[in-house]
Protein backbone atom coordinates (compact mmCIF):
# COMPACT_ATOMS: atom_id res chain seq x y z
CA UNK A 1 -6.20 23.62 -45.29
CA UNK A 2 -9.32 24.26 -42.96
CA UNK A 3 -10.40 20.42 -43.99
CA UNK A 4 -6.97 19.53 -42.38
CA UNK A 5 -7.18 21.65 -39.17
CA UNK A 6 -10.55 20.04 -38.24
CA UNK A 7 -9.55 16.98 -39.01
CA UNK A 8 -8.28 16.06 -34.99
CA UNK A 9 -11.66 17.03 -34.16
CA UNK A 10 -13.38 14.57 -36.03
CA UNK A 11 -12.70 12.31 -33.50
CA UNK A 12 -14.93 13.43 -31.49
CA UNK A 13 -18.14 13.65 -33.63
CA UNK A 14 -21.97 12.89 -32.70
CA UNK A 15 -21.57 9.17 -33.68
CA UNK A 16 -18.66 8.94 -31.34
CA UNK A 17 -19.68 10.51 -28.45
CA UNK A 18 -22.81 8.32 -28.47
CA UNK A 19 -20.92 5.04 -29.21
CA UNK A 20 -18.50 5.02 -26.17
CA UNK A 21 -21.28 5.56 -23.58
CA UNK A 22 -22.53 2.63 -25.11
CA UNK A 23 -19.11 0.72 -25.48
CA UNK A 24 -18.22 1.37 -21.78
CA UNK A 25 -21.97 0.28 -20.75
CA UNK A 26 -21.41 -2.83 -22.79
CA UNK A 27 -18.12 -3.81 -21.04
CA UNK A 28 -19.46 -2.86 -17.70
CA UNK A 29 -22.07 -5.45 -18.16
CA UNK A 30 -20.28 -8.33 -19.37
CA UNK A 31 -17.64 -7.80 -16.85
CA UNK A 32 -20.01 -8.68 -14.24
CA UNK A 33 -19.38 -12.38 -14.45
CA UNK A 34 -15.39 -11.64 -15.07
CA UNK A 35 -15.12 -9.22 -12.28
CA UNK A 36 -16.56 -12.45 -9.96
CA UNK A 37 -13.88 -14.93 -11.70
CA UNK A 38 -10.85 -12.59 -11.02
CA UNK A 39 -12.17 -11.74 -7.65
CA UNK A 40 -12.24 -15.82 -6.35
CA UNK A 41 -8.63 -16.04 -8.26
CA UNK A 42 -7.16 -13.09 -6.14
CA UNK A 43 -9.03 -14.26 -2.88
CA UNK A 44 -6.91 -17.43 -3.51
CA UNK A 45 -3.95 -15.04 -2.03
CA UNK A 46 -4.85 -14.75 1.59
CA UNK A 47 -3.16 -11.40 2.46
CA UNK A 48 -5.59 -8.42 1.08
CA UNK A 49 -2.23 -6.44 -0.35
CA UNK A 50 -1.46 -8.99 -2.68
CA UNK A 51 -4.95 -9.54 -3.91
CA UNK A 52 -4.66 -5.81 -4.91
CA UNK A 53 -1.47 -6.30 -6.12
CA UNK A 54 -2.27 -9.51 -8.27
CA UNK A 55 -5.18 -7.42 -9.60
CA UNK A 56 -3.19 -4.38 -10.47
CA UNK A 57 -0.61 -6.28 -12.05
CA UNK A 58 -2.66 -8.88 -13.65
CA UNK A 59 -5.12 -6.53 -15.46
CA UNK A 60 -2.50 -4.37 -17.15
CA UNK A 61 -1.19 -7.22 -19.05
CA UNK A 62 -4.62 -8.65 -19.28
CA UNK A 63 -5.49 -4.69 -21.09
CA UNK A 64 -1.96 -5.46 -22.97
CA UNK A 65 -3.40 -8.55 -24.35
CA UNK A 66 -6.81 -7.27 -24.90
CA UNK A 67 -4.78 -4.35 -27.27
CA UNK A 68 -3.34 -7.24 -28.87
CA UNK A 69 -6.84 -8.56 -29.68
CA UNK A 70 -8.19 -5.88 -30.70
CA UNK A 71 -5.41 -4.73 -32.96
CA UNK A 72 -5.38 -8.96 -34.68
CA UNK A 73 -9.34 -9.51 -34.33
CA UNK A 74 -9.70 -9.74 -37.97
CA UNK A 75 -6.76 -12.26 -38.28
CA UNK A 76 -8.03 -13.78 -34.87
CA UNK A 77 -11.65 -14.31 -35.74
CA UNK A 78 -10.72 -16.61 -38.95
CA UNK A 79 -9.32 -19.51 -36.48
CA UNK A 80 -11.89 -21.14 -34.57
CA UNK A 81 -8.86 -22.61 -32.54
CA UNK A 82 -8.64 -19.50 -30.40
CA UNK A 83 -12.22 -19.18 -29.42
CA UNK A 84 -12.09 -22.95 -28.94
CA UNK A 85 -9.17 -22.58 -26.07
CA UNK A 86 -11.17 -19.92 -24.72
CA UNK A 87 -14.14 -21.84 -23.84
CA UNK A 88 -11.58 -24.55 -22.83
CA UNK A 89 -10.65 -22.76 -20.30
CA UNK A 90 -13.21 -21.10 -18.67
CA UNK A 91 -14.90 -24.63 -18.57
CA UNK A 92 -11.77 -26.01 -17.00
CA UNK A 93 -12.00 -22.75 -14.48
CA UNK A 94 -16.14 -24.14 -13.95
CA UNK A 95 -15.26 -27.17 -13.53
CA UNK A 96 -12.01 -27.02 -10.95
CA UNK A 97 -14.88 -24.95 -8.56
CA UNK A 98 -17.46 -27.60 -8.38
CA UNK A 99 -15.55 -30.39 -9.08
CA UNK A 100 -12.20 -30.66 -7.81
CA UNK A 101 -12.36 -27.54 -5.55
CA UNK A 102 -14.86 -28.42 -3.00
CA UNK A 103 -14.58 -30.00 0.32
CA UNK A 104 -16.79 -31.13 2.84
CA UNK A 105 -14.41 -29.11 5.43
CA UNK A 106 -14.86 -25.64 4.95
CA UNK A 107 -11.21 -24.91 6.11
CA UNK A 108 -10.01 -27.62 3.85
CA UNK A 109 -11.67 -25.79 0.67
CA UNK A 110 -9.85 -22.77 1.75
CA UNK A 111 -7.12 -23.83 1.92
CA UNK A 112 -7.44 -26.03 -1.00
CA UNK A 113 -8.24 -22.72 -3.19
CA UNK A 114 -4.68 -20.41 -1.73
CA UNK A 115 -1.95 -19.67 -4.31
CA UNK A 116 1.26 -20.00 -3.30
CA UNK A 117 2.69 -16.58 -4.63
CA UNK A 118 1.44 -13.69 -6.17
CA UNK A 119 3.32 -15.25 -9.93
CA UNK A 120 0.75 -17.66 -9.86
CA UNK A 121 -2.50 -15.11 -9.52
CA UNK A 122 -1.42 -12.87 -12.35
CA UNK A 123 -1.50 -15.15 -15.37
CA UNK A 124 -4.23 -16.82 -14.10
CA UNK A 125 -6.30 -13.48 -14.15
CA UNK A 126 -4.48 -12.19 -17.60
CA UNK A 127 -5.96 -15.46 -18.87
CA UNK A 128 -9.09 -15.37 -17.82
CA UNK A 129 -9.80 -11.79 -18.33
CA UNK A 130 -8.31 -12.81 -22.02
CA UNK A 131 -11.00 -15.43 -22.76
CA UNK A 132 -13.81 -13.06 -21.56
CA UNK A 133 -12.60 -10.67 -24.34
CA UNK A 134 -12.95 -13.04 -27.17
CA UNK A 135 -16.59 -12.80 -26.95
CA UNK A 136 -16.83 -9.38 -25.71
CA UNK A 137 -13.87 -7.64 -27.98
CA UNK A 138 -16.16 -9.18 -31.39
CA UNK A 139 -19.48 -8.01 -29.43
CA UNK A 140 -17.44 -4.17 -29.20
CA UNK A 141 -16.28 -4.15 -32.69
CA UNK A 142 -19.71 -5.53 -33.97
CA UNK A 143 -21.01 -1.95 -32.49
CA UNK A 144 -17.63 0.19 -34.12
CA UNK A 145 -15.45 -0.15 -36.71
CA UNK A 146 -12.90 2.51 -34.82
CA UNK A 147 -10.26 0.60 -33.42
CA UNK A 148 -8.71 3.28 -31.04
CA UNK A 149 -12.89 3.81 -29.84
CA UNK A 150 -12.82 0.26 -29.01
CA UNK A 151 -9.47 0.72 -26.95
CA UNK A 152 -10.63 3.50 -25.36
CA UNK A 153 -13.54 1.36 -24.38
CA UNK A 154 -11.85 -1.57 -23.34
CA UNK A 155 -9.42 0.64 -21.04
CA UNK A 156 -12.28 2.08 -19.29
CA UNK A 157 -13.61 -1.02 -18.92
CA UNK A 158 -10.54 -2.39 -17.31
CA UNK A 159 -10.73 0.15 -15.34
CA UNK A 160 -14.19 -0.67 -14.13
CA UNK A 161 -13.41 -4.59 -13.63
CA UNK A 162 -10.24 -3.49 -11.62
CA UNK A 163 -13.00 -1.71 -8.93
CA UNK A 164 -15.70 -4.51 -9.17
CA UNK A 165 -13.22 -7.16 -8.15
CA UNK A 166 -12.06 -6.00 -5.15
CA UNK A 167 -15.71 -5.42 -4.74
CA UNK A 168 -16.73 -8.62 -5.07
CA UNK A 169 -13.96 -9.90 -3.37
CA UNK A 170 -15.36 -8.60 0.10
CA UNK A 171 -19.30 -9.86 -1.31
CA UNK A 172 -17.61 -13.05 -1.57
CA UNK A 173 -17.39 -13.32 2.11
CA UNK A 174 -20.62 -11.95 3.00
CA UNK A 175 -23.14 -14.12 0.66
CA UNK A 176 -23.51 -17.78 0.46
CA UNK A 177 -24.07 -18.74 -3.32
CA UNK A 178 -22.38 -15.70 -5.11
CA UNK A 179 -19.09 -17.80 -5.61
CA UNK A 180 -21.00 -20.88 -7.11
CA UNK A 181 -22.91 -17.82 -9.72
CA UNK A 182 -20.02 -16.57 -10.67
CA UNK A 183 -18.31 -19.68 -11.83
CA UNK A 184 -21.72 -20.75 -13.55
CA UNK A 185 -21.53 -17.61 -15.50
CA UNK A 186 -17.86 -18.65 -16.49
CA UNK A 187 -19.14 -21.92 -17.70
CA UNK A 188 -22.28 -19.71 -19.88
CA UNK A 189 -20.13 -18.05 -21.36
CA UNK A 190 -17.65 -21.11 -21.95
CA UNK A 191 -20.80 -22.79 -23.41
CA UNK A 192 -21.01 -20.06 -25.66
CA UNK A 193 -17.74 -19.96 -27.22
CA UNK A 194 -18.15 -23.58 -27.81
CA UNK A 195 -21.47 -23.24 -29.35
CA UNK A 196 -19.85 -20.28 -31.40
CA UNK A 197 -16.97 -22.75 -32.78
CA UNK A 198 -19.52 -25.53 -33.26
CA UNK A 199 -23.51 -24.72 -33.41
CA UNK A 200 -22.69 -20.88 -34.98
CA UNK A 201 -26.84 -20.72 -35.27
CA UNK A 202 -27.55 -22.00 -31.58
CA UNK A 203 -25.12 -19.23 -30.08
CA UNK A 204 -27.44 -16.83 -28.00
CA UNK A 205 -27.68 -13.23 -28.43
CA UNK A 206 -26.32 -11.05 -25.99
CA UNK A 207 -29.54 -9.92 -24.32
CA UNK A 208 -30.26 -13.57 -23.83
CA UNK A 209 -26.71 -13.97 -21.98
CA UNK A 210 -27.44 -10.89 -20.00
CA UNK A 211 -30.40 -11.99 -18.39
CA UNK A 212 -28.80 -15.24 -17.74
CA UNK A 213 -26.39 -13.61 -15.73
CA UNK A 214 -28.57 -11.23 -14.15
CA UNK A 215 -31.24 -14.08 -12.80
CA UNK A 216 -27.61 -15.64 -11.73
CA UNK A 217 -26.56 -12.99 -9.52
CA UNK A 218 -29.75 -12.26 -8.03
CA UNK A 219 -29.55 -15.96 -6.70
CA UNK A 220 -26.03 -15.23 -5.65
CA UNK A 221 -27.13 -12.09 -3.52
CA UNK A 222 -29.94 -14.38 -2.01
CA UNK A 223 -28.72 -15.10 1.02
CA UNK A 224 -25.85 -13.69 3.59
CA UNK A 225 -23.50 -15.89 5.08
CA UNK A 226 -24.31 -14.64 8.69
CA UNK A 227 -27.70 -15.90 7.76
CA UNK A 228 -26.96 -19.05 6.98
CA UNK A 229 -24.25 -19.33 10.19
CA UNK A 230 -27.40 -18.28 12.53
CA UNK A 231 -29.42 -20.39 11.44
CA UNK A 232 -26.93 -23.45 12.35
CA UNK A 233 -26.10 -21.94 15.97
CA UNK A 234 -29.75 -21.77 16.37
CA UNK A 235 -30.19 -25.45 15.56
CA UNK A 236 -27.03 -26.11 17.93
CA UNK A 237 -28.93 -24.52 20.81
CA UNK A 238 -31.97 -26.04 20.56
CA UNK A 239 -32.09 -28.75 23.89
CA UNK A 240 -31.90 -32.09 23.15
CA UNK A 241 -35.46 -33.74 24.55
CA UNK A 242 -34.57 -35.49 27.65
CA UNK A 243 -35.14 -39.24 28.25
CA UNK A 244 -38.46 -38.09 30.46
CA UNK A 245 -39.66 -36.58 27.29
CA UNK A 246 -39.18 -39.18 25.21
């Protein structure tokens, strides 16, 4: 009888209250690089209410299908297919920035990167936010065996990545390389589920990707744009030399 009556509380033992810190730390850090993805996505919508919107909506069906994952990750994790359309798509996502996305005209790159309607943000960030979890949902239950931990995790983490984008969405504008970082931190961690479906022993542990990303961001946060714009109106003021001078 008393064994039953504590039973609700053994939910919230030692182990677990030191495991989800560490689960909501852990998705807090490898959100980083998705936080950056789904912020460039929802800057795609030019009017700052639907970004928010696209975000809102597109992460609770992105937490929907991380659920999903988390509840099939032992049926999930015997098909190498999934993993393998993961890191097809993130390396499609890389490779539409720097290869098919960019534009000598800066106003023809904008507008090259605007969605048409806010239908067209929200699976793109379910997706992507989707392919981020395959490698981060198996990194989560590596660390705990309790599924509803791992939810509760996740959630929180949603949560977080929800703030950081819209975050990142106004660093966008302010520093020159972040954008290009972010999408080379899609394609590491596309790399990575490839090398996970087809070098298994070349895959990099997760301290390894973590300082990737870090050195990454640092050079993304290495220079403002109003820097960079100064420096170009100074070079536009400097005098021609006159035809005395030369």
């Amino acid at each position: 009888m008393i064994d039953q009556l504590l039973a609700p509380f053994e939910l919230f033992s030692t182990d677990v209250l030191l495991l989800l810190p560490i689960l909501i730390g852990l998705e807090a850090v490898l959100s980083a690089d998705n936080a950056i993805a789904l912020a460039a996505i929802a800057r795609g919508l030019k009017d700052p209410q639907l970004q928010r919107r696209a975000l809102d909506i597109g992460l609770v069906v992105a937490f929907t299908l991380r659920v999903v994952l988390i509840l099939t990750a032992t049926w999930v994790t015997k098909f190498w297919q999934f993993e393998l359309a993961g890191a097809a798509y993130l390396l499609w996502l890389a490779s539409q920035h720097f290869f098919f996305g960019s534009n000598d005209n800066d106003d023809d790159d904008d507008e090259d990167k605007t969605l048409s309607n806010l239908w067209e943000a929200i699976p793109l960030i379910a997706l992507t936010d989707l392919a981020f979890s395959l490698d981060s949902v198996t990194t989560a239950l590596a660390i705990s065996k309790e599924t509803w931990l791992v939810i509760t995790g996740g959630a929180i983490g949603v949560l977080t990545l929800r703030f950081m984008a819209e975050l990142f969405i106004r660093w966008l504008k302010e520093f020159t390389y972040l954008e290009d970082a972010g999408y080379l931190a899609v394609a590491i961690v596309g790399l990575r589920l490839l090398l996970r479906v087809v070098y298994p022993e070349f895959v990099p542990p997760e301290w390894g990707m973590v300082c990737m990303i870090v050195v990454l961001f640092i050079w993304g946060f290495s220079k403002r744009i109003e820097e960079e714009t100064a420096a170009l109106e100074t070079v536009e003021l400097e005098p021609e030399p006159s035809k005395e001078q030369v």
